[in-house]
C-alpha atoms as a PDB file:
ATOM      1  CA  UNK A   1     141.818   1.552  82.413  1.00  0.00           C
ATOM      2  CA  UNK A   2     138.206   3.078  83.198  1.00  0.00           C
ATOM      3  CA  UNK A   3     136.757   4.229  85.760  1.00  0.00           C
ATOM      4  CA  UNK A   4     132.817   2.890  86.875  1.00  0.00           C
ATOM      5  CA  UNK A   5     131.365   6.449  86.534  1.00  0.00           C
ATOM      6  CA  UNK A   6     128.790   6.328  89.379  1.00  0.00           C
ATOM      7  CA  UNK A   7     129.471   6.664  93.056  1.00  0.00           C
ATOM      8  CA  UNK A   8     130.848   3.982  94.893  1.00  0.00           C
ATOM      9  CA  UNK A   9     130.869   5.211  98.598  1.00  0.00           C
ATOM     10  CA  UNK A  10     133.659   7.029  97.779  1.00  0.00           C
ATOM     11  CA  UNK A  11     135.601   4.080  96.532  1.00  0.00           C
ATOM     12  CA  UNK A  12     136.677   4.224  92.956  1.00  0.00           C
ATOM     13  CA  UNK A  13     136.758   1.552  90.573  1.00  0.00           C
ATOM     14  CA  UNK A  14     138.883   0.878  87.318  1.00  0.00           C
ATOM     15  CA  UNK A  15     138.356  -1.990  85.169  1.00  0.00           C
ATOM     16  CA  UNK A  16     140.706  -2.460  81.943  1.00  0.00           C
ATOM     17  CA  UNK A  17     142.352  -5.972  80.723  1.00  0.00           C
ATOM     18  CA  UNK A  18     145.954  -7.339  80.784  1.00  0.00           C
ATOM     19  CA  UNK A  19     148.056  -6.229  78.449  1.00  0.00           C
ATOM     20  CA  UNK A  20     149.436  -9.286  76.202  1.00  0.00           C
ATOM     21  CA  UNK A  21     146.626 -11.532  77.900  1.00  0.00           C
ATOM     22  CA  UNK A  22     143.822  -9.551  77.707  1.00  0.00           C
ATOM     23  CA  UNK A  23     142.766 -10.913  80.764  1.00  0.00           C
ATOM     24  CA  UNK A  24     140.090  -8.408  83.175  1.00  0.00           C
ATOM     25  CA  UNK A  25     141.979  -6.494  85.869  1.00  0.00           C
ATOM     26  CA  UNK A  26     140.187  -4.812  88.681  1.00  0.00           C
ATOM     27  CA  UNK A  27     141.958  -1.778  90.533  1.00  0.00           C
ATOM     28  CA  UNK A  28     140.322  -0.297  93.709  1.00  0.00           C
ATOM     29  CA  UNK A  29     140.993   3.460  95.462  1.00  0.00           C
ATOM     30  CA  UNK A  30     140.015   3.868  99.081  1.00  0.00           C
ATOM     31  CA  UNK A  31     138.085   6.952  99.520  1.00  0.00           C
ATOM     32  CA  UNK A  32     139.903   8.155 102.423  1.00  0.00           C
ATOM     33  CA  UNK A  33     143.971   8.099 102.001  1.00  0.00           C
ATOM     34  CA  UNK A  34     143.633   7.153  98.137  1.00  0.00           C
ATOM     35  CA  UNK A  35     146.269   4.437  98.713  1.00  0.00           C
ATOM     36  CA  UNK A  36     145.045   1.704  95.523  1.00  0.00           C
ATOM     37  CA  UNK A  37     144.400  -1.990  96.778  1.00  0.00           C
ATOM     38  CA  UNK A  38     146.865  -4.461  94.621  1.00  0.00           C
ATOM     39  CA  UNK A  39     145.047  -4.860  91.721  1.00  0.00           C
ATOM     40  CA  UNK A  40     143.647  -8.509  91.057  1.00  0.00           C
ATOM     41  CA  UNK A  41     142.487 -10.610  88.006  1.00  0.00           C
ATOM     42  CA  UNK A  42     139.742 -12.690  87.337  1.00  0.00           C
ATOM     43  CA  UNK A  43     138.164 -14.127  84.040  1.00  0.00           C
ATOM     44  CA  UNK A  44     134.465 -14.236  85.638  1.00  0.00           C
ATOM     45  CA  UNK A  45     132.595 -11.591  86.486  1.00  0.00           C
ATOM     46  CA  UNK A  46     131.252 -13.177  89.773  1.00  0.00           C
ATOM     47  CA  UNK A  47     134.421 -13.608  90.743  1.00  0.00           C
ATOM     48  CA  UNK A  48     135.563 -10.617  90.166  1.00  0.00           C
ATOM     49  CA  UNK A  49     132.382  -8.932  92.053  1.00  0.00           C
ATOM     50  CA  UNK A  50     132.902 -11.341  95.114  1.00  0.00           C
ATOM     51  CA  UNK A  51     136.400  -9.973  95.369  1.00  0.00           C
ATOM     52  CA  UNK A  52     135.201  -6.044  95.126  1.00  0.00           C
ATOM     53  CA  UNK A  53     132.607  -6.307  97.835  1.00  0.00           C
ATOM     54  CA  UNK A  54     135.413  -8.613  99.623  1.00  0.00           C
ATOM     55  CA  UNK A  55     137.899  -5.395  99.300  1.00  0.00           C
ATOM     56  CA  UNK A  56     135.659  -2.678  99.732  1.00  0.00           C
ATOM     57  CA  UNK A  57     133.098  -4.040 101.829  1.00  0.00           C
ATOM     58  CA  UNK A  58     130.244  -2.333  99.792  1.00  0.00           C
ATOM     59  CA  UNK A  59     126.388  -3.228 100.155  1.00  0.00           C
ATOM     60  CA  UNK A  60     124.433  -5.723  97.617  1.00  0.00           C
ATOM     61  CA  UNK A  61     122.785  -2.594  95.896  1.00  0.00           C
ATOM     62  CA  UNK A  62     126.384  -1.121  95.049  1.00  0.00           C
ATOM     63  CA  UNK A  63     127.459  -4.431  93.573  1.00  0.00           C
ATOM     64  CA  UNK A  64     124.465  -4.955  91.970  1.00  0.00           C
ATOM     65  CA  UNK A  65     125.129  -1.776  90.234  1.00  0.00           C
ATOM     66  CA  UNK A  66     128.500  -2.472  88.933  1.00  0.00           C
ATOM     67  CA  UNK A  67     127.150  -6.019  87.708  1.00  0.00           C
ATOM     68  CA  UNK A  68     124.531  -4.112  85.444  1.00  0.00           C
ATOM     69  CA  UNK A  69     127.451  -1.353  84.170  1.00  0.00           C
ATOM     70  CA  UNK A  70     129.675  -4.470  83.537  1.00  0.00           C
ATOM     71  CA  UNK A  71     126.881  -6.345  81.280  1.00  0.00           C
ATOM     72  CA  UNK A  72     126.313  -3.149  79.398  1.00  0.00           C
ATOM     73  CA  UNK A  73     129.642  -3.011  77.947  1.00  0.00           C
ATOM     74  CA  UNK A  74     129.956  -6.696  77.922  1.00  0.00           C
ATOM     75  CA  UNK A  75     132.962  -6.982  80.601  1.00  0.00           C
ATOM     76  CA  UNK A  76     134.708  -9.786  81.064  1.00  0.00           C
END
């Protein structure tokens, strides 16, 4: 998995795919006791996005941030 290498509030974010289904797999890190949320699955990006501001509770700007990284490298 990879991480999103910008700053997230703290929160870090690893993106990666399913093994045998190559289906997109979110995994989220809270900043302050580094326990990791269950990681979840989603085959559409605004999905996916919806369900990481849902999670982390992080502003527009951050997920319009992550939006932009994930259409740079074409994910999902």
């Amino acid at each position: 998995m990879k991480k999103i290498p910008f700053d997230l509030n703290g929160y870090e974010i690893s993106f990666g795919h399913a093994r045998r289904t190559r289906i997109p797999i979110i995994k989220i890190t809270h900043p302050k006791n580094g326990v990791s949320i269950k990681p979840f699955y989603s085959v559409n990006r605004i999905n996916l996005l919806e369900r990481i501001q849902y999670e982390t509770g992080l502003s527009d700007q951050y997920i319009e941030s992550i939006n932009e990284h994930f259409q740079e490298i074409n994910y999902p």
